[in-house]
C-alpha atoms as a PDB file:
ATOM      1  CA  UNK A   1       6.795  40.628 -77.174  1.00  0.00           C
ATOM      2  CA  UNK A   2       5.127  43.056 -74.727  1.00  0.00           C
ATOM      3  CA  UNK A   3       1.908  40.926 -75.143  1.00  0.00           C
ATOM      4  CA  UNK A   4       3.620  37.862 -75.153  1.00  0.00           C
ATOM      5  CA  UNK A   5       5.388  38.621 -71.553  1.00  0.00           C
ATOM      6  CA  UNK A   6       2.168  39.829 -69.808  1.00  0.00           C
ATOM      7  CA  UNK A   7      -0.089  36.668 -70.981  1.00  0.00           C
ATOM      8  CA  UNK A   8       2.813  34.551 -69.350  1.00  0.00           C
ATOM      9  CA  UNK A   9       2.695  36.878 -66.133  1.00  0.00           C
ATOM     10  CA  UNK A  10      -1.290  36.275 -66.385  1.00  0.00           C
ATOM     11  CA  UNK A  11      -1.054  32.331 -66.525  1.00  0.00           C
ATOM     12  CA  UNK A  12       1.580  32.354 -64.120  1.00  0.00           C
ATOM     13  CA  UNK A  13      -0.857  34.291 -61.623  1.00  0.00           C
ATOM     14  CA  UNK A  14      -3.461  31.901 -62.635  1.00  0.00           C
ATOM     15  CA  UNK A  15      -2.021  29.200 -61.632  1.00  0.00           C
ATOM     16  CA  UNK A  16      -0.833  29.968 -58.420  1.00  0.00           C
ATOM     17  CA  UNK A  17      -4.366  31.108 -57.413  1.00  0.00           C
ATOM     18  CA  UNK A  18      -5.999  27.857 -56.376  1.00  0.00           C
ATOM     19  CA  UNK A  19      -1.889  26.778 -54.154  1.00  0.00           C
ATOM     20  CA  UNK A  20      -3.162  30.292 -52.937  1.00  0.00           C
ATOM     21  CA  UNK A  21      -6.867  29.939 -52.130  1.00  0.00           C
ATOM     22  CA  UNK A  22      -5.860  25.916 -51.035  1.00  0.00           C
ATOM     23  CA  UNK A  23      -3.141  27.630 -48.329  1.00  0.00           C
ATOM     24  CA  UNK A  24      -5.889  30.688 -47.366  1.00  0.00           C
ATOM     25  CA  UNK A  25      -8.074  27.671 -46.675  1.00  0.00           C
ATOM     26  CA  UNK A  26      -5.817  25.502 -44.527  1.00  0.00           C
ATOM     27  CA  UNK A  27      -4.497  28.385 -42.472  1.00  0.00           C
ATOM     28  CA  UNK A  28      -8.003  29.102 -41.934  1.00  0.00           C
ATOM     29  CA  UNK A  29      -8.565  25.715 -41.156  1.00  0.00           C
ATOM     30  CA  UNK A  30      -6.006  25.624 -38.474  1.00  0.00           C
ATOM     31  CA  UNK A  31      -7.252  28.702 -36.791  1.00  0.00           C
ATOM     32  CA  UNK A  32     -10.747  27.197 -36.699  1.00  0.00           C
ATOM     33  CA  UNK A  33      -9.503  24.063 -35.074  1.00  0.00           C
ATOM     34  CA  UNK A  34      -7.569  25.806 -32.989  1.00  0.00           C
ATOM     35  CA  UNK A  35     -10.267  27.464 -31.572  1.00  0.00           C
ATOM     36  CA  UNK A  36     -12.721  23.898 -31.640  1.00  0.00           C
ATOM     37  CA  UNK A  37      -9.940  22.788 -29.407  1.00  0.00           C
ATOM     38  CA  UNK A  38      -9.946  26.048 -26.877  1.00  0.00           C
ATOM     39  CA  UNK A  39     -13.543  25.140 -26.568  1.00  0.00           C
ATOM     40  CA  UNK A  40     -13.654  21.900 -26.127  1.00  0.00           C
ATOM     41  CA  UNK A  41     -10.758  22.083 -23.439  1.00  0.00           C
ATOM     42  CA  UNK A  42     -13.687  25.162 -21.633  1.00  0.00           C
ATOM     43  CA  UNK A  43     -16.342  22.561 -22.408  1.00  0.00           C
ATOM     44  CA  UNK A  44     -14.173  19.412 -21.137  1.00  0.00           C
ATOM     45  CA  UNK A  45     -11.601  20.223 -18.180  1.00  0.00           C
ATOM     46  CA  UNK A  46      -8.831  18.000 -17.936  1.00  0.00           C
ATOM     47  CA  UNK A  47      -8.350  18.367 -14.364  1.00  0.00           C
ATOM     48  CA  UNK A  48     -11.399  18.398 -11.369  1.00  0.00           C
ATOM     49  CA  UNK A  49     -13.245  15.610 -10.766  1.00  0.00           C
ATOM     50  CA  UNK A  50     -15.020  12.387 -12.159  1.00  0.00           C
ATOM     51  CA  UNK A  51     -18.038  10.982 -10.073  1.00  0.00           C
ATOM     52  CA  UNK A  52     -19.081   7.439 -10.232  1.00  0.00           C
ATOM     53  CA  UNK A  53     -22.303   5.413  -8.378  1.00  0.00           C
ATOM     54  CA  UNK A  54     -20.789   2.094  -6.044  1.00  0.00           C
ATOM     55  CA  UNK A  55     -24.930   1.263  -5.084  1.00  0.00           C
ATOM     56  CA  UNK A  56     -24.648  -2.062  -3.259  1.00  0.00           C
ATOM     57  CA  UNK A  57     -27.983  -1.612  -1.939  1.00  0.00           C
ATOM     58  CA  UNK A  58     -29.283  -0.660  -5.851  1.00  0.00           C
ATOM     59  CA  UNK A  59     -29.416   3.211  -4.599  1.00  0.00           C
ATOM     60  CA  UNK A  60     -29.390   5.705  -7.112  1.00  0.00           C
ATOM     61  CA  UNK A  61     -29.109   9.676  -8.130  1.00  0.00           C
ATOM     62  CA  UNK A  62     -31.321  11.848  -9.941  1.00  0.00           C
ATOM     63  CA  UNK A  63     -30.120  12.150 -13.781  1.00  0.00           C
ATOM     64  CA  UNK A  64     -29.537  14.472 -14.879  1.00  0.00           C
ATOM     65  CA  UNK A  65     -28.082  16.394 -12.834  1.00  0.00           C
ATOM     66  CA  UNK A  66     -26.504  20.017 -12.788  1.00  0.00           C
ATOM     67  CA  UNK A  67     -23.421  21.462 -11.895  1.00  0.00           C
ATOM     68  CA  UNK A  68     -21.974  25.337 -11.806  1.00  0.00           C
ATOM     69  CA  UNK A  69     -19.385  25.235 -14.992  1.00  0.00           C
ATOM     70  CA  UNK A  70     -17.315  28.545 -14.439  1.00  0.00           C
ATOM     71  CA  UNK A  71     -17.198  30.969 -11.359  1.00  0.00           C
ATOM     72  CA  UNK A  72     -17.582  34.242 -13.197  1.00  0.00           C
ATOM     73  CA  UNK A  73     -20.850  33.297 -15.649  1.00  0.00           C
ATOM     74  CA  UNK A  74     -23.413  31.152 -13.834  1.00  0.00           C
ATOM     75  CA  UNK A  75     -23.195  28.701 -16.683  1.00  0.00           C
ATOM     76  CA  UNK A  76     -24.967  25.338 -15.535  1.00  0.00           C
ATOM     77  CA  UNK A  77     -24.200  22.127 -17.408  1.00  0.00           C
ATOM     78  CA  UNK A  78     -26.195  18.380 -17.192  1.00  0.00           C
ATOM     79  CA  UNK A  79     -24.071  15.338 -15.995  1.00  0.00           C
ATOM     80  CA  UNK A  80     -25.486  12.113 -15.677  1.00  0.00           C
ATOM     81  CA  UNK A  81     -23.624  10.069 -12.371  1.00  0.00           C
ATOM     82  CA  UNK A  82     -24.168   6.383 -13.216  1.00  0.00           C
ATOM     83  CA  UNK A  83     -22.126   2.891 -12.203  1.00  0.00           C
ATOM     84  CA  UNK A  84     -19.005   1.637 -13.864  1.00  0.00           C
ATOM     85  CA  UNK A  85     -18.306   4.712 -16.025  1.00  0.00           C
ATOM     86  CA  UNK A  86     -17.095   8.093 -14.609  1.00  0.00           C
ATOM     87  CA  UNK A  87     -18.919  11.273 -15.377  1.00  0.00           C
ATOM     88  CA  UNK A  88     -16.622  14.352 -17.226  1.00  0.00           C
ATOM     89  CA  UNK A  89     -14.685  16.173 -15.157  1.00  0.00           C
ATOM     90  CA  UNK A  90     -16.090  18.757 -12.264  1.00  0.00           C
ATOM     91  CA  UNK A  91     -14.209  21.673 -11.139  1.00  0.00           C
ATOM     92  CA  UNK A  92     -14.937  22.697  -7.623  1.00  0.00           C
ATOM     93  CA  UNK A  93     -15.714  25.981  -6.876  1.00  0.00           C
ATOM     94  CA  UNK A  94     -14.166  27.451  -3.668  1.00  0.00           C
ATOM     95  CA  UNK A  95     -13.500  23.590  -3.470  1.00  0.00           C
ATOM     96  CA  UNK A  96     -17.412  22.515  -3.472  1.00  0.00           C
ATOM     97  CA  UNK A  97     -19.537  21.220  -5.844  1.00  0.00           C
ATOM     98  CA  UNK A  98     -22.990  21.306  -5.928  1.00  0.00           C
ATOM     99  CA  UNK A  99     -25.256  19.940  -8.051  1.00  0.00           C
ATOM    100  CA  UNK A 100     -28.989  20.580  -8.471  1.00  0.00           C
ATOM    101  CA  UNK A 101     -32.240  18.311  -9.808  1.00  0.00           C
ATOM    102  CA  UNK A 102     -33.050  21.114 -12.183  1.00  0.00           C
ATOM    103  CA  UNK A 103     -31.513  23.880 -13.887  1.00  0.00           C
ATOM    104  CA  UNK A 104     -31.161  26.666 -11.931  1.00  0.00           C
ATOM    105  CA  UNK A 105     -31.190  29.522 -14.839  1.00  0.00           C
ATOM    106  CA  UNK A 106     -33.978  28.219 -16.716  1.00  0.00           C
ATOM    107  CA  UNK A 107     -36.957  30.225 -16.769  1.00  0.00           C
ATOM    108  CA  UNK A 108     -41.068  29.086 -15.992  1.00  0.00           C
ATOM    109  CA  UNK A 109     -43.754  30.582 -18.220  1.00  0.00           C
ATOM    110  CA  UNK A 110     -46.680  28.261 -17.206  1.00  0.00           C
ATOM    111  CA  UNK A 111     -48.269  30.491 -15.490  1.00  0.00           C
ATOM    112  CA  UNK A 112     -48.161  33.666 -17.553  1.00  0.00           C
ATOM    113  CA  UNK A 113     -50.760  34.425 -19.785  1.00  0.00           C
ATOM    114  CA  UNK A 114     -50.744  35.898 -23.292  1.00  0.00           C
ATOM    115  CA  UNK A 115     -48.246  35.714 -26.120  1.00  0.00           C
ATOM    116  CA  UNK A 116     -46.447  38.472 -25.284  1.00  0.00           C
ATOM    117  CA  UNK A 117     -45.902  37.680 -21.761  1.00  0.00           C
ATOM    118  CA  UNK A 118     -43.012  37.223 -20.578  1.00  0.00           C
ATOM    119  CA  UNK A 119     -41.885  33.794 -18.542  1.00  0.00           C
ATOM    120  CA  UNK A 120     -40.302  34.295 -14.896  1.00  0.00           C
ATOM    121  CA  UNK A 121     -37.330  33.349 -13.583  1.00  0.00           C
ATOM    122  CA  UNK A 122     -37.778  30.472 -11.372  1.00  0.00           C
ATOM    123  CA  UNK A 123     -36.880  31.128  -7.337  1.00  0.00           C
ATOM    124  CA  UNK A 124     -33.358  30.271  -5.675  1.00  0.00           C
ATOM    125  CA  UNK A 125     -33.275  26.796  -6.375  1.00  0.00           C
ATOM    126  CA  UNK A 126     -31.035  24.923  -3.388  1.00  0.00           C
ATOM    127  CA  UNK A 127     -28.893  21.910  -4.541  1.00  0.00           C
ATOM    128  CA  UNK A 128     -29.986  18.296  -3.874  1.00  0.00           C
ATOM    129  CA  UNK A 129     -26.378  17.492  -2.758  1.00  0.00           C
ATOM    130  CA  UNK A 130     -23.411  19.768  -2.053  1.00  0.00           C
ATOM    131  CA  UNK A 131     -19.755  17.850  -1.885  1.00  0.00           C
ATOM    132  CA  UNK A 132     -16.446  18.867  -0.367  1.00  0.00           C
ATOM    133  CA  UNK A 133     -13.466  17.920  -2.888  1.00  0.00           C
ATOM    134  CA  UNK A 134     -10.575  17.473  -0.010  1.00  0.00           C
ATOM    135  CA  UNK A 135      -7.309  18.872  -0.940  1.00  0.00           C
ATOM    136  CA  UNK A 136      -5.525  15.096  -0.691  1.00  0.00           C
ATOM    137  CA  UNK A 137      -7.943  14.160  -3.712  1.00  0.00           C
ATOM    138  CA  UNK A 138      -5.126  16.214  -6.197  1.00  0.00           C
ATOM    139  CA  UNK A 139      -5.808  17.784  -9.616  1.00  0.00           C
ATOM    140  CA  UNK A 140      -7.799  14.967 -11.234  1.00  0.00           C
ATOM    141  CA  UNK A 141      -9.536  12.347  -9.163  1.00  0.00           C
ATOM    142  CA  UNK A 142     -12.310   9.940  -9.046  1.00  0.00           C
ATOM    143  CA  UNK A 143     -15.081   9.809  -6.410  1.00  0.00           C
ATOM    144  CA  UNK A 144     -17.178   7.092  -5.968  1.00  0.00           C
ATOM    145  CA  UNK A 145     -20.918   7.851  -4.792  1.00  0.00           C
ATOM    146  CA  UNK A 146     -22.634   5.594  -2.707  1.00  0.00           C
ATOM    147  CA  UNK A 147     -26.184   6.913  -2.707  1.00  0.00           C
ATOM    148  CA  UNK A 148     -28.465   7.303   0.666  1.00  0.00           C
ATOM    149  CA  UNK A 149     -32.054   7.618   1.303  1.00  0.00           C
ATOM    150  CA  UNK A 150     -31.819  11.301  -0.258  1.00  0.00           C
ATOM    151  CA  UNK A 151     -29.279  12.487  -2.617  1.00  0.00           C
ATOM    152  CA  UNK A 152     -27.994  14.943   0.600  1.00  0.00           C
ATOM    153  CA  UNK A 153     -26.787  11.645   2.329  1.00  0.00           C
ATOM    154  CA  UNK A 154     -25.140   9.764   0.050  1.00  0.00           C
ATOM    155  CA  UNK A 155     -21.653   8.753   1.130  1.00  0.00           C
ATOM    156  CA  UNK A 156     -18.518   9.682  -0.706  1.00  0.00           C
ATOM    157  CA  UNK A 157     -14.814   8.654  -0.968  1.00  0.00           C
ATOM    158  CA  UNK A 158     -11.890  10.548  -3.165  1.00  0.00           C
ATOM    159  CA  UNK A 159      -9.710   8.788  -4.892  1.00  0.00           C
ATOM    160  CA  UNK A 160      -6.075  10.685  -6.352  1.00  0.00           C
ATOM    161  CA  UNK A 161      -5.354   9.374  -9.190  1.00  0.00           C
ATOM    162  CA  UNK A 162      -1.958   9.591  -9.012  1.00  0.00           C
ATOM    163  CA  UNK A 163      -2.388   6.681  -6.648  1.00  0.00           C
ATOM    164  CA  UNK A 164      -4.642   4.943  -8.784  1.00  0.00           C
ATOM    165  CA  UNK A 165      -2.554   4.905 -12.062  1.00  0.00           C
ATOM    166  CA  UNK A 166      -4.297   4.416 -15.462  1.00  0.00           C
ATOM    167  CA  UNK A 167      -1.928   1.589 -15.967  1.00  0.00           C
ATOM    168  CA  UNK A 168      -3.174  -0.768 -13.572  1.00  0.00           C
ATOM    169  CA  UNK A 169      -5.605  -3.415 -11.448  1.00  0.00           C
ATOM    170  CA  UNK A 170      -6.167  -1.731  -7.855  1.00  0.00           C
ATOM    171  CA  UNK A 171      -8.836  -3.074  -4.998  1.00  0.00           C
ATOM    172  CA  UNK A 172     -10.062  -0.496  -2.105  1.00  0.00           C
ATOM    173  CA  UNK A 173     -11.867  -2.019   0.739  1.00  0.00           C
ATOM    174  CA  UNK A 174     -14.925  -0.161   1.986  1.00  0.00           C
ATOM    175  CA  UNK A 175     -16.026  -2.765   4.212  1.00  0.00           C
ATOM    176  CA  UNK A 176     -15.281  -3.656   7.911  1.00  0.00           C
ATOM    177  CA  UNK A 177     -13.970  -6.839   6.950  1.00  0.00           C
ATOM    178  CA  UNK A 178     -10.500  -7.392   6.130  1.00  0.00           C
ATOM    179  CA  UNK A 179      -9.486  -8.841   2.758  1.00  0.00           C
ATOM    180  CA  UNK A 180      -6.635 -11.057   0.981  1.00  0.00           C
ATOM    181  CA  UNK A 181      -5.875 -10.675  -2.353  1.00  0.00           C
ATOM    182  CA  UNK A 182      -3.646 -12.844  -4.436  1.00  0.00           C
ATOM    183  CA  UNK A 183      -2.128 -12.864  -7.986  1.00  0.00           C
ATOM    184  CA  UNK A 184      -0.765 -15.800  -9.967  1.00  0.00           C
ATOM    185  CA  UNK A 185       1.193 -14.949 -13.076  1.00  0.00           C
ATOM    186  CA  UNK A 186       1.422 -18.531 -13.978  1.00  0.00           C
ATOM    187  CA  UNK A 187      -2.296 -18.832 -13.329  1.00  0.00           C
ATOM    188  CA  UNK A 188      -2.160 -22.148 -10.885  1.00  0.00           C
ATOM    189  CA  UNK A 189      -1.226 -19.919  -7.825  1.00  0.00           C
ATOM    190  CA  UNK A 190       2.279 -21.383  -7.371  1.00  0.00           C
ATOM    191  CA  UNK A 191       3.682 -18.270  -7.398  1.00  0.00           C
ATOM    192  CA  UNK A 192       1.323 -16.700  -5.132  1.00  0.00           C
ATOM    193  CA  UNK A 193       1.732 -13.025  -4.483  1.00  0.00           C
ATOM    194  CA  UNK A 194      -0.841 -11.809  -1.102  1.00  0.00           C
ATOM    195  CA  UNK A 195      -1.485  -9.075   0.691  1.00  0.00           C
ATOM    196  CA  UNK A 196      -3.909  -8.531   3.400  1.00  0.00           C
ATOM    197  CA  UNK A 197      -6.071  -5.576   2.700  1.00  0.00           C
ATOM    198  CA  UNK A 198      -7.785  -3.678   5.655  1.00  0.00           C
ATOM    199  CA  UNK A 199     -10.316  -2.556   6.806  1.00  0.00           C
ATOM    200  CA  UNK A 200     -11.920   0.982   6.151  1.00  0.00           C
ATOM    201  CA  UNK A 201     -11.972   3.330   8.824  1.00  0.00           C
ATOM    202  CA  UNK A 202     -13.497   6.538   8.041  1.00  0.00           C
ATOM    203  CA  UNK A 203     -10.976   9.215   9.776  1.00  0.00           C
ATOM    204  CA  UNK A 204      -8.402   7.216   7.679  1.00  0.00           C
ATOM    205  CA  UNK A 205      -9.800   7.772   4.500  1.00  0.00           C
ATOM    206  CA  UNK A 206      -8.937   5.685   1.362  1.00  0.00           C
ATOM    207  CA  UNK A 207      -4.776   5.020   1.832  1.00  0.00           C
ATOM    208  CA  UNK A 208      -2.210   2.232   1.460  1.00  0.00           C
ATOM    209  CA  UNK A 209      -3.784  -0.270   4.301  1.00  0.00           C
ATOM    210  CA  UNK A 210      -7.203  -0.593   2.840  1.00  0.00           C
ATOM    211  CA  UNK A 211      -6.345  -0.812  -0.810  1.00  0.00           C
ATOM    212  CA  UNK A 212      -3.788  -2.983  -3.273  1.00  0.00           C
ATOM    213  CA  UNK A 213      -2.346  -2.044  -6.534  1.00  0.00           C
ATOM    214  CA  UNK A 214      -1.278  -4.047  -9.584  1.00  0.00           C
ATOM    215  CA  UNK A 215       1.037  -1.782 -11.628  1.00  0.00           C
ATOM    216  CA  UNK A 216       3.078  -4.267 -13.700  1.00  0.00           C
ATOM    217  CA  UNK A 217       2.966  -6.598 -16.281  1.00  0.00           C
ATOM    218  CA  UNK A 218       2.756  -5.515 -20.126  1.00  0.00           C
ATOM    219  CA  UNK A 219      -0.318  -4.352 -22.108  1.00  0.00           C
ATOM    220  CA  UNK A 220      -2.380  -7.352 -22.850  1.00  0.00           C
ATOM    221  CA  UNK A 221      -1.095  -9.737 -20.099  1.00  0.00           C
ATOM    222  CA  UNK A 222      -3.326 -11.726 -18.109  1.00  0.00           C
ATOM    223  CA  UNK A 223      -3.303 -12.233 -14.562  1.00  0.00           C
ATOM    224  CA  UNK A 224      -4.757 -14.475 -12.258  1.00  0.00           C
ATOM    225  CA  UNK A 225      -6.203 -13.219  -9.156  1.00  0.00           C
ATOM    226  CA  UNK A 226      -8.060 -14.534  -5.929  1.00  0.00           C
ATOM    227  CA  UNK A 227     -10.084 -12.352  -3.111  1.00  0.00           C
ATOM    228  CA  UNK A 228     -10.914 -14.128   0.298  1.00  0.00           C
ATOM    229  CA  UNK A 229     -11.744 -12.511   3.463  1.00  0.00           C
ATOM    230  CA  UNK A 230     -13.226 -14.448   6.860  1.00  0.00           C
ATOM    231  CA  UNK A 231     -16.782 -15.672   7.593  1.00  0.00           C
ATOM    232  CA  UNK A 232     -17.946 -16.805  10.704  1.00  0.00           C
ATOM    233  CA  UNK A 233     -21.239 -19.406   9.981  1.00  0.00           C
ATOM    234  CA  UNK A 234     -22.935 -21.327  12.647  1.00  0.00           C
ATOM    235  CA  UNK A 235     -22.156 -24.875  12.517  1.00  0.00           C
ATOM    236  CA  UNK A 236     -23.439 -27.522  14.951  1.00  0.00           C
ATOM    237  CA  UNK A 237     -24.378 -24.564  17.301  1.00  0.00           C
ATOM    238  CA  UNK A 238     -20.771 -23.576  17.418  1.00  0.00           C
ATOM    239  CA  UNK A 239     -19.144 -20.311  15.680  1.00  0.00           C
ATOM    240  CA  UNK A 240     -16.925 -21.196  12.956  1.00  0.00           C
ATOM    241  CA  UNK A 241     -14.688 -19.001  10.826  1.00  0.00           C
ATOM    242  CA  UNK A 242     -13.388 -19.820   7.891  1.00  0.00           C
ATOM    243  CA  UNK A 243     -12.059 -18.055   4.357  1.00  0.00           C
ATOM    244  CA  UNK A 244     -14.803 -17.794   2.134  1.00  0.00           C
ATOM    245  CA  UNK A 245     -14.037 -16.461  -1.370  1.00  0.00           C
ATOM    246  CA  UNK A 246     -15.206 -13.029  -2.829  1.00  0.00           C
ATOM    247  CA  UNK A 247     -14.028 -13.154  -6.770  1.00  0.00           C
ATOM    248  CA  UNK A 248     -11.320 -15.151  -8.456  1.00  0.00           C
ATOM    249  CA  UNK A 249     -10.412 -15.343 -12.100  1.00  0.00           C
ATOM    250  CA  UNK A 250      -8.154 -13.228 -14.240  1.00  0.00           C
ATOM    251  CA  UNK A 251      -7.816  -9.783 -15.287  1.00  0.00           C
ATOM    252  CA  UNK A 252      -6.354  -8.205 -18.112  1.00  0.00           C
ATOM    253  CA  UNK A 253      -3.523  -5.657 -18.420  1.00  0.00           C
ATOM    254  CA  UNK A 254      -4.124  -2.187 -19.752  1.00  0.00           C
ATOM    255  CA  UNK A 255      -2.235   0.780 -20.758  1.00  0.00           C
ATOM    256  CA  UNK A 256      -4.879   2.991 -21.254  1.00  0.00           C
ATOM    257  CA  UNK A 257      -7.189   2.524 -18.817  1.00  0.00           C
ATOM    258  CA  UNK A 258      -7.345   1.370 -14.928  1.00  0.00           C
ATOM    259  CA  UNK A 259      -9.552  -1.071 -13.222  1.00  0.00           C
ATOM    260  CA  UNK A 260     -10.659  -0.027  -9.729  1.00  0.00           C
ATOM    261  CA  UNK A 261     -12.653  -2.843  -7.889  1.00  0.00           C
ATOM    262  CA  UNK A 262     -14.414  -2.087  -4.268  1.00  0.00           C
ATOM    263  CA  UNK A 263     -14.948  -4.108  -1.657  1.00  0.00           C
ATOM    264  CA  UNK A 264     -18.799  -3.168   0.157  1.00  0.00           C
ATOM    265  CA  UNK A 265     -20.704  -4.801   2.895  1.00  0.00           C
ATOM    266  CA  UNK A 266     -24.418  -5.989   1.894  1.00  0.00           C
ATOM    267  CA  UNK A 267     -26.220  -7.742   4.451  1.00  0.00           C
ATOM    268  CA  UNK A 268     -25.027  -9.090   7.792  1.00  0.00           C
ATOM    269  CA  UNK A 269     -21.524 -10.916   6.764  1.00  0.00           C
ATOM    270  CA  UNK A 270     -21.851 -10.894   3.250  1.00  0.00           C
ATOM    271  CA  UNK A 271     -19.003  -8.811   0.895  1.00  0.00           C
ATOM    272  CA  UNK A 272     -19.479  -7.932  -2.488  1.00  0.00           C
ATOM    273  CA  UNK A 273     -17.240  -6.990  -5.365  1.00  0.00           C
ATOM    274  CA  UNK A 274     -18.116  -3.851  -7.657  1.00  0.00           C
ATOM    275  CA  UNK A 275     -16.140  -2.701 -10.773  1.00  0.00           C
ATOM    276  CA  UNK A 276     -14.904   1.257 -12.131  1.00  0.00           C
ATOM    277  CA  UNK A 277     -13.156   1.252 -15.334  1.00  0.00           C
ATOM    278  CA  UNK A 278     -11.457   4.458 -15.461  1.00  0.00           C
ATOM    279  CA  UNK A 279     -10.054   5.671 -19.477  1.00  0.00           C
ATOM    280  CA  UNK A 280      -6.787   7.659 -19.458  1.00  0.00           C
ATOM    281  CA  UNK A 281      -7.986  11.376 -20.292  1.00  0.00           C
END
C-alpha cells in the first residue's frame, strides 16, 4: 500500500509538470511582451510630432535624416520626411528639433592606418535644419514641410491635432487666395453646404478662417465636394474675374484616419490641391 500511494503521488506530479512548465512559459511570455511593449513605446512616442513634405514647387529634404531621440543619452535615430505620409513621432527637446544629414555619433576611420587603429570621432556636426515646435501645436501634431532652396529655409506650419480630428475631411489654405468649399450629401449639390475659406496670413498662423472641417457622416459614407476660388484672366484686353474650380469629386468617410488637403500657390494665379492622410496612432 505504501508503494502503491507514492507511485500515485509520482503520476500525479507527473502530470501536472507540463500545466506547470506551460504556465512558467506564459508568465514568462507576458513579462517578455511586456517589456517588447516598454520598448517599443521608447522606440515609438505616442505624443511629439509627425513631419510631412507639401513641395508644390517639387522641393525636397535630404533622407534620411537624423534626429536627437532622448535628452539624457545622445541617441540619434534616421527618419525619412516624404509627401502624403507622416514620419513617426519627434519629441522636441527644450521644444526644438533638429535634425542632421548624417549621424552625428558615428565614427570615421578612413583615414587611419593599420588594423589596430582606431577610427575617430567625427567633428561637431551642425544640423541642416533646426525647428521650433510652438506651444499651440499640443501633445501630438502634424507639421507640414514645405522645402526651400536649402533644408535651413524650408517653411513650416503646425497643425494640433485636436483640431484636425482623425475622424474627418479638413482643407487649410496656404495661399493668398481665398477659397469656397462645398459639400453635397446627395451628390447633385442641392443641398449645398459652403464656406468661404481665407486667406493665410502668416502672424495668424493655421486657425478657423483659413481652414474647413468635415467631422460628420458615418464610416464609409461618401461625400461630394467642390473647391473654387477667383481668377482674374485677360479677356478682350479687359480684366475679368471669374470662379475657376480647384478639385471636385467625392471623398470618403473614415474612422481611423483623417484627410488633410492644402491649398498652395504655384505660379502667378494658379492654386493647387495637395493631399496628407494622417492614421489614428
Amino acid at each position: 500500500m505504501k508503494y502503491q500511494a507514492l507511485s500515485l503521488a509520482l503520476g500525479a506530479l507527473l502530470a501536472l509538470s507540463p500545466a506547470f512548465a506551460q504556465s512558467t512559459r506564459g508568465a514568462r511570455g507576458a513579462r517578455g511582451a511586456a517589456a517588447a511593449a516598454a520598448t517599443e513605446e521608447a522606440a515609438a512616442p505616442k505624443s511629439g510630432v509627425r513631419f510631412v513634405i507639401c513641395a508644390p514647387s517639387g522641393g525636397k529634404l535630404p533622407s534620411p535624416l537624423y534626429y536627437q531621440a532622448g535628452q539624457k543619452e545622445k541617441e540619434y535615430k534616421q527618419v525619412r520626411i516624404s509627401g502624403r505620409i507622416p514620419s513617426q513621432r519627434i519629441k522636441p527637446i527644450a521644444g526644438v528639433i533638429n535634425f542632421y544629414d548624417q549621424d552625428p555619433t558615428a565614427t570615421d576611420d578612413n583615414n587611419k592606418k593599420g588594423k589596430n587603429a582606431k577610427p575617430e570621432a567625427k567633428p561637431d556636426i551642425k544640423p541642416v535644419m533646426s525647428i521650433n515646435v510652438p506651444s499651440s501645436a499640443g501633445n501630438k501634431s502634424v507639421c507640414i514641410v514645405i522645402p526651400g532652396a536649402t533644408p535651413a529655409k524650408a517653411q513650416t506650419f503646425f497643425l494640433n491635432e485636436e483640431d484636425f480630428p482623425s475622424k474627418g475631411v479638413h482643407l487649410i489654405n496656404l495661399s493668398p487666395t481665398p477659397v469656397t468649399v462645398s459639400v453635397s450629401g446627395k451628390g447633385d449639390f442641392s443641398d449645398a453646404k459652403e464656406k468661404k475659406v481665407a486667406p493665410f496670413r502668416r502672424d495668424e498662423g493655421v486657425s478657423d478662417k483659413n481652414s474647413w472641417h468635415f467631422n460628420g457622416g458615418n464610416h464609409g459614407d461618401q461625400v461630394a465636394f467642390r473647391i473654387t476660388y477667383r481668377q482674374a484672366r485677360k479677356v478682350a484686353g479687359k480684366d475679368v474675374v471669374r470662379e475657376v474650380p480647384l478639385k471636385m469629386g467625392k471623398f470618403l468617410v473614415s474612422d481611423r484616419q483623417s484627410q488633410i488637403n492644402v491649398v498652395v500657390k504655384v505660379g502667378n494665379d494658379t492654386l493647387k490641391l495637395m493631399s496628407v492622410q494622417v492614421a489614428n496612432d
